[in-house]
N, C-alpha and C. Protein backbone atom coordinates (compact mmCIF):
# COMPACT_ATOMS: atom_id res chain seq x y z
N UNK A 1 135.69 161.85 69.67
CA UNK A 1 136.40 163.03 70.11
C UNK A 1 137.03 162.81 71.49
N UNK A 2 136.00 162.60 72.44
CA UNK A 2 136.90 161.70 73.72
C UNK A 2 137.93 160.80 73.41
N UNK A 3 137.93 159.83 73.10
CA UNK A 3 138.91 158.99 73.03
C UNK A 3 139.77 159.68 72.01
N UNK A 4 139.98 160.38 71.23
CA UNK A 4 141.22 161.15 70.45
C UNK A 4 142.05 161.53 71.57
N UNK A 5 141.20 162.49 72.67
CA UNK A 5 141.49 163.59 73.31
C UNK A 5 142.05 162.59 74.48
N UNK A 6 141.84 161.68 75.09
CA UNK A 6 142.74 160.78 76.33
C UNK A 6 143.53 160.22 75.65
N UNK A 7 143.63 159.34 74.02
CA UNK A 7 144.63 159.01 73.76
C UNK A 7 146.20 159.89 73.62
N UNK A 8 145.52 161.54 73.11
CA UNK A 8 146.52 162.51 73.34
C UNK A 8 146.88 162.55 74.50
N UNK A 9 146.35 162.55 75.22
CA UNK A 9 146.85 162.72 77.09
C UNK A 9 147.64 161.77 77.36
N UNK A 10 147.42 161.14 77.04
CA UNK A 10 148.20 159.18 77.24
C UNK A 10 149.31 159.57 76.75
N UNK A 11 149.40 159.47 75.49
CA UNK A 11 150.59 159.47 74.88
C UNK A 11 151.62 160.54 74.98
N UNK A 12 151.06 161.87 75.91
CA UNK A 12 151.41 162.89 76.16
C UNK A 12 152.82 162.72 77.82
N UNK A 13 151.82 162.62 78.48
CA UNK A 13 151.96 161.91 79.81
C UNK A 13 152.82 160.34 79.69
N UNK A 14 152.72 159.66 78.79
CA UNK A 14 153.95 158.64 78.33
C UNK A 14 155.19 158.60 77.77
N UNK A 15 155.04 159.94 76.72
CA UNK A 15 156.12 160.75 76.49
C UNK A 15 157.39 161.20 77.66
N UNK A 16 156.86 162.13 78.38
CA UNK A 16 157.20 162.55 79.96
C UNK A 16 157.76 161.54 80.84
N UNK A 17 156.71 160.39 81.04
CA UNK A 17 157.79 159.43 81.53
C UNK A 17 159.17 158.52 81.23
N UNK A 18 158.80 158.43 79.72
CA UNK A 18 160.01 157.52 79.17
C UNK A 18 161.15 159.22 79.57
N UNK A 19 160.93 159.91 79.15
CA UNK A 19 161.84 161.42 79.00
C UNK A 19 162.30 161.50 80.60
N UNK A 20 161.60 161.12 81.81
CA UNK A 20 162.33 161.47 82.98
C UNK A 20 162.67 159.93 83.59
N UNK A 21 162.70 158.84 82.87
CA UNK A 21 163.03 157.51 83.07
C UNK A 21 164.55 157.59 82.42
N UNK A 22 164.63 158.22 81.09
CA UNK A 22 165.92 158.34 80.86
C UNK A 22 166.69 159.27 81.18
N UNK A 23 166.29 160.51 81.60
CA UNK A 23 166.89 161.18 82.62
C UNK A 23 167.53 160.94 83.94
N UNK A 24 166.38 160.21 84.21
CA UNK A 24 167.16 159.18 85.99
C UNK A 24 168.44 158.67 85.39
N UNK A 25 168.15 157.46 84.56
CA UNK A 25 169.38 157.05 84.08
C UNK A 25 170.68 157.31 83.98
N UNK A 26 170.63 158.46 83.48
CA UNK A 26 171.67 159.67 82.99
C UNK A 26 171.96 160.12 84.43
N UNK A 27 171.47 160.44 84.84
CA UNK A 27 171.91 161.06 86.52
C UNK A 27 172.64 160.06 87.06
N UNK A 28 171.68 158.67 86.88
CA UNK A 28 172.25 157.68 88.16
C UNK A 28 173.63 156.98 87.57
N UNK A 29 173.90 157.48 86.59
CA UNK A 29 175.67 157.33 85.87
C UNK A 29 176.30 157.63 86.47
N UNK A 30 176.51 158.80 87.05
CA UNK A 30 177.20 159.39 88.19
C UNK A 30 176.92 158.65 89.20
N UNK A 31 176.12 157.88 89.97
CA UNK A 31 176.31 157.21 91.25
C UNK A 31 177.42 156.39 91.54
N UNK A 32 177.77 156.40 92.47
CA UNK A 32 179.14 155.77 92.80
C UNK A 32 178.42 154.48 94.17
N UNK A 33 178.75 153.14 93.96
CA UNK A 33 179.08 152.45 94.95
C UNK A 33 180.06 152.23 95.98
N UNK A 34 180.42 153.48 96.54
CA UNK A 34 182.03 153.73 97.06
C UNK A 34 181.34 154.23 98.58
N UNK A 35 182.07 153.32 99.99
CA UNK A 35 181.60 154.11 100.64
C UNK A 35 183.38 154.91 100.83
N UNK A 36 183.03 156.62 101.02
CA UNK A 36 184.15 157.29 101.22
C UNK A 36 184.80 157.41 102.73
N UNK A 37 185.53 157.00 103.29
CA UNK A 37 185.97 156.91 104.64
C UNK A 37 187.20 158.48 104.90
N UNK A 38 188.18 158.92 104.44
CA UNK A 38 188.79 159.91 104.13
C UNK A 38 187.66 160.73 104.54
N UNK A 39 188.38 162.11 105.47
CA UNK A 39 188.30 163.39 105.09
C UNK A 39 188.19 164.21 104.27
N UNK A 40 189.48 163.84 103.35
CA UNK A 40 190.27 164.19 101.86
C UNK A 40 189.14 164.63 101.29
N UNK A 41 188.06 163.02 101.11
CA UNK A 41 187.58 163.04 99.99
C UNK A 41 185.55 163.82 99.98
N UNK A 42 185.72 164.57 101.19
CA UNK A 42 184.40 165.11 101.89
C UNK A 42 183.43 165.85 100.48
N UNK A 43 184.12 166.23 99.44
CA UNK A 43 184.12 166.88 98.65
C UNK A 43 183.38 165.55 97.54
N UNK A 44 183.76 164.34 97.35
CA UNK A 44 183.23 163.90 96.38
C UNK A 44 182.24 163.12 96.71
N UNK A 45 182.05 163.02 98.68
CA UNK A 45 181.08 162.35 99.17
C UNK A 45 179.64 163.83 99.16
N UNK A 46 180.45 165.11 99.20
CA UNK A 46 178.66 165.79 99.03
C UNK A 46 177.98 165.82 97.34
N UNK A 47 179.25 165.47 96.45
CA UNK A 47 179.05 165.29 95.35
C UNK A 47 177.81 164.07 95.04
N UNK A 48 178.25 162.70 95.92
CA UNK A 48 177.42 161.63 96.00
C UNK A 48 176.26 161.86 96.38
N UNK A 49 176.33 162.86 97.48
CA UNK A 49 174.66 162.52 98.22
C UNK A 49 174.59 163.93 97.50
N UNK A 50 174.58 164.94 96.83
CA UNK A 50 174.11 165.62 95.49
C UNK A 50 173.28 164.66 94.39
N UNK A 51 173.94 163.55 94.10
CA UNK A 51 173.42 162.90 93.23
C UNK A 51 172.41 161.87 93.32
N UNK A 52 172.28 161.61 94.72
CA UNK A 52 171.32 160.77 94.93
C UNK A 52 170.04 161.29 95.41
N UNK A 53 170.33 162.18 95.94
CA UNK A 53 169.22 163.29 96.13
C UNK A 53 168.19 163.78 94.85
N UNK A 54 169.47 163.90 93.80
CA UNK A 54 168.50 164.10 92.51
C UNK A 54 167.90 162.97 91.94
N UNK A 55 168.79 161.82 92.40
CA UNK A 55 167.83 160.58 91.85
C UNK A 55 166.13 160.06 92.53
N UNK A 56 166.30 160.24 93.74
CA UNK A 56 165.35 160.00 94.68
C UNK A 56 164.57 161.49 94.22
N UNK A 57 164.80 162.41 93.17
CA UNK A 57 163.59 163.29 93.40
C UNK A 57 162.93 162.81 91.69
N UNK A 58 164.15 162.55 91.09
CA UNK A 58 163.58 162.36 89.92
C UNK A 58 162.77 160.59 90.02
N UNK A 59 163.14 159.92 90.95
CA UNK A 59 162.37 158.73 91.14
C UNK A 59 160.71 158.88 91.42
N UNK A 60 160.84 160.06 92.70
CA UNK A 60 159.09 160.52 92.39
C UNK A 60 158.12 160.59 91.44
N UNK A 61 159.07 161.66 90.99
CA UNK A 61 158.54 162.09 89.27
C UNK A 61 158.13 160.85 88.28
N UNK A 62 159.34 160.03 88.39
CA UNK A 62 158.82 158.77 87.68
C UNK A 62 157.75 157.82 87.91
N UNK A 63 157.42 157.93 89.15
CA UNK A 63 156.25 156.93 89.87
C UNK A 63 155.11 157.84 89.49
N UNK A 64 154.62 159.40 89.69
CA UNK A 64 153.99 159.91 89.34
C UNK A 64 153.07 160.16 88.19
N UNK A 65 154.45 159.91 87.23
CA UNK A 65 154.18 159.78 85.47
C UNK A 65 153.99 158.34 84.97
N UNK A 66 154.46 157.40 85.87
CA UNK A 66 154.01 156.11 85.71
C UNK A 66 152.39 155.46 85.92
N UNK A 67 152.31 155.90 87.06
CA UNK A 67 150.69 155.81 87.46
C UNK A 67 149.68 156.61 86.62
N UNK A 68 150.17 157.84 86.13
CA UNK A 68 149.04 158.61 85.56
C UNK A 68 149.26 157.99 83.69
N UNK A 69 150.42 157.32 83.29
CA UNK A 69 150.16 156.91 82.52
C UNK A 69 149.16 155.34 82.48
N UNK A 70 149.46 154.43 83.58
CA UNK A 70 148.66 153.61 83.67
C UNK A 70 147.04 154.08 84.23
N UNK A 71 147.04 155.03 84.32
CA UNK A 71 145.43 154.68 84.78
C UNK A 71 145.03 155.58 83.64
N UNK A 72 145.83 156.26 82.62
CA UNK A 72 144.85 156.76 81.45
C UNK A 72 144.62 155.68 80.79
N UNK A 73 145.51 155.03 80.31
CA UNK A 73 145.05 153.88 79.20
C UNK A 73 144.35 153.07 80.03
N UNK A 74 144.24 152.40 81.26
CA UNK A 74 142.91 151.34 81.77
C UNK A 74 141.73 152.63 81.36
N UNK A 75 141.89 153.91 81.80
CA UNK A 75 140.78 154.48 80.97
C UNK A 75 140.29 154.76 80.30
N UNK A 76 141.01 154.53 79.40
CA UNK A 76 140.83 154.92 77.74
C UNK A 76 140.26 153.60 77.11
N UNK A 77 141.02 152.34 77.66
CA UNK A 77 140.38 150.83 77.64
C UNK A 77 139.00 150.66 77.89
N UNK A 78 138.95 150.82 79.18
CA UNK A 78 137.54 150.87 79.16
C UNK A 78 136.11 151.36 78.40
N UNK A 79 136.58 152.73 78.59
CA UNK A 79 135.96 153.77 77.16
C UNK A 79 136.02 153.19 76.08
N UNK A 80 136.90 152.64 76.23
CA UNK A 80 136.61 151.66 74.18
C UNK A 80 135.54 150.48 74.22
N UNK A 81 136.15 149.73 75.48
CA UNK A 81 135.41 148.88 75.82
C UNK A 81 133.43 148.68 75.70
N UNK A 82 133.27 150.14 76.60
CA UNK A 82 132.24 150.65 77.05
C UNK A 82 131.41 150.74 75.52
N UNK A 83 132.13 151.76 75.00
CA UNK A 83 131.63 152.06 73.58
C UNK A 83 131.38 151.07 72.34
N UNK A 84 132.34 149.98 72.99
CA UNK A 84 131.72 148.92 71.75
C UNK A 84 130.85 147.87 72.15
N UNK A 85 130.68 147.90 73.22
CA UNK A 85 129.44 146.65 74.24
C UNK A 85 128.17 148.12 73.81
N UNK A 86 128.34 149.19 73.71
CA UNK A 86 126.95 150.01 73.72
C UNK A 86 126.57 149.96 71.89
N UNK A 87 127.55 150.03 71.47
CA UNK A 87 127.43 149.98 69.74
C UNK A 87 126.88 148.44 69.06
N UNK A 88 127.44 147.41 70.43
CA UNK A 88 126.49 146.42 69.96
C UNK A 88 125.37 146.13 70.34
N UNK A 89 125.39 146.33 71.80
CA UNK A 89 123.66 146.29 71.97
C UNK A 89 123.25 146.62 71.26
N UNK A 90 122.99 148.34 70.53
CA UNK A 90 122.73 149.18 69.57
C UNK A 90 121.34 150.37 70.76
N UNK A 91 121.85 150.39 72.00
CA UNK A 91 121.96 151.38 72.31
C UNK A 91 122.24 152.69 72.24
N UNK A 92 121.35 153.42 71.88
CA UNK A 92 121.93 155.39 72.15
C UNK A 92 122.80 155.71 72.89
């Protein structure tokens, strides 16, 4: 029942990341390697740092959902681990 219940979490929480990994993506389409020197163009430079702003927030998000997906499965590993070194001893 444990291990059902973290593998749901895992795969839950892994879901989420691939979903805001390809989201970054999609955002960072719009990034431009342009530095804008013009006045003119003041308008497509707040556009830029609009967009990088959202990248750098959705980059959080991704480190966030990255880590909590890696440390469920080392935990869920283990737990398997655990459970089959106790099933062979033949420990309770």
């Amino acid at each position: 029942m444990l291990m059902t219940t973290l593998v749901l979490i895992w795969a839950a929480v892994t879901v989420a990341f691939v979903a805001v990994m390809i989201w970054k993506s999609l955002v960072g389409l719009r990034e431009e390697d342009v530095v804008i020197l013009d006045p003119v163009e003041d308008r497509q430079a707040a556009e830029q740092r609009e967009t990088v702003a959202r990248v750098e927030r959705l980059t959080s998000w991704a480190k966030g959902f990255g880590i909590a997906s890696a440390g469920l499965l080392v935990l869920t590993g283990v737990l398997w681990l655990y459970q089959g070194l106790k099933s062979y001893t033949g420990t309770p």
